[in-house]
Protein backbone atom coordinates (compact mmCIF):
# COMPACT_ATOMS: atom_id res chain seq x y z
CA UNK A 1 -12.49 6.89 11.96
CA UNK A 2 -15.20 4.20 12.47
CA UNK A 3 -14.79 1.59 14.22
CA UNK A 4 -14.97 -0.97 11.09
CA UNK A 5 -11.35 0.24 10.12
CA UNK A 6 -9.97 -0.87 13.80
CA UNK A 7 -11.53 -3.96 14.09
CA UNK A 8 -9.90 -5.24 10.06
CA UNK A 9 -6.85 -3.73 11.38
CA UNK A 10 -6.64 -5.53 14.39
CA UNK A 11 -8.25 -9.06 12.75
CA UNK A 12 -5.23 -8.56 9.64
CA UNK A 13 -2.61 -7.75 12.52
CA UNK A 14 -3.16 -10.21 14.79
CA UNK A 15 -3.23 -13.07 11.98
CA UNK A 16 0.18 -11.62 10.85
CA UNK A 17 1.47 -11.66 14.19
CA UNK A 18 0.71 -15.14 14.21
CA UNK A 19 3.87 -17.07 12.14
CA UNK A 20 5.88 -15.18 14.49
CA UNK A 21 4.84 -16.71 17.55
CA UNK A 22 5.65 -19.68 16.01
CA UNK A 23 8.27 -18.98 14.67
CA UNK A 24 10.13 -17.49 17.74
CA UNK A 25 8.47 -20.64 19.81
CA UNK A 26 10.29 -23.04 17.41
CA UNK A 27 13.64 -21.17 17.73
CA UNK A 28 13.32 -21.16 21.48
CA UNK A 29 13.20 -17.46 21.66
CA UNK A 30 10.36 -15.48 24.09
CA UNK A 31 8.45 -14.06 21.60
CA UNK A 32 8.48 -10.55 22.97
CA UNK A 33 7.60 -8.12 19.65
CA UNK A 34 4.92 -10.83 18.62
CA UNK A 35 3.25 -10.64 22.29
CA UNK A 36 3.72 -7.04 22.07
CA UNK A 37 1.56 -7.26 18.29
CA UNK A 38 -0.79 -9.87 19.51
CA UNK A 39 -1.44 -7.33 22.57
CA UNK A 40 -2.02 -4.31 20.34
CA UNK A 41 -4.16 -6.29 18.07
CA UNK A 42 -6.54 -7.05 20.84
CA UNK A 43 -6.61 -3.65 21.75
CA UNK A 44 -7.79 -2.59 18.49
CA UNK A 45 -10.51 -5.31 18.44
CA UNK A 46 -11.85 -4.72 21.90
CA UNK A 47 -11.53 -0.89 20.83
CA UNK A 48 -14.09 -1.17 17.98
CA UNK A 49 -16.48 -3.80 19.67
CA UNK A 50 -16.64 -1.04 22.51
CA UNK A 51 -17.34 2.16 20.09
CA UNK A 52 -19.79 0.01 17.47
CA UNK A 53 -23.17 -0.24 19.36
CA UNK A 54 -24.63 -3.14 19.80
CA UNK A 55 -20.57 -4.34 19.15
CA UNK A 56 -20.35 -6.87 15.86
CA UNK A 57 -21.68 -10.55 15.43
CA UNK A 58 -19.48 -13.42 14.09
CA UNK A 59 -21.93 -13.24 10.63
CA UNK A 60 -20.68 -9.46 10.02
CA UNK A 61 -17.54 -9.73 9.92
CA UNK A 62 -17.27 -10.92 6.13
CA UNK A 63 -19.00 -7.74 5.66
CA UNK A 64 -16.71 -5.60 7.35
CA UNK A 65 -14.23 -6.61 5.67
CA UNK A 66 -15.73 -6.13 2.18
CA UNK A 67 -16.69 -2.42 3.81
CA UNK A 68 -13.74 -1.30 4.23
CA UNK A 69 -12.11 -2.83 1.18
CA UNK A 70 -14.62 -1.32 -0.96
CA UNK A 71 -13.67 2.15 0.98
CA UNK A 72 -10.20 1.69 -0.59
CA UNK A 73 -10.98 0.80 -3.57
């Protein structure tokens, strides 16, 4: 799988995983399964930076994202 896929994976979960932070923060509950997403997410990330050479610049990411939707479509 190249590395593209993990890093849009990661990117898309860790947004998602973001309202529930909040939303366990404003509820006054320890956000455990968001941590626990936000962690996973970060995996994935650092995972494809590390197996990409030369890792990915802030100005590709647009394009990575149009990559791998284009793969799907």
């Amino acid at each position: 799988m190249s590395p593209d896929y993990y890093l849009v994976f990661g990117i898309l979960l860790a947004g998602f995983s973001i309202p529930s932070v909040l939303s366990a923060i404003s509820d006054r509950r320890a956000p455990r399964a968001s941590a626990i997403t936000i962690l996973i997410a970060g995996g994935l990330i650092l995972l494809a930076i590390q197996t990409k050479p030369g890792g990915y610049s802030i100005e590709e990411i647009p394009d990575v994202f149009v990559r791998v939707i284009a793969a799907f479509i």
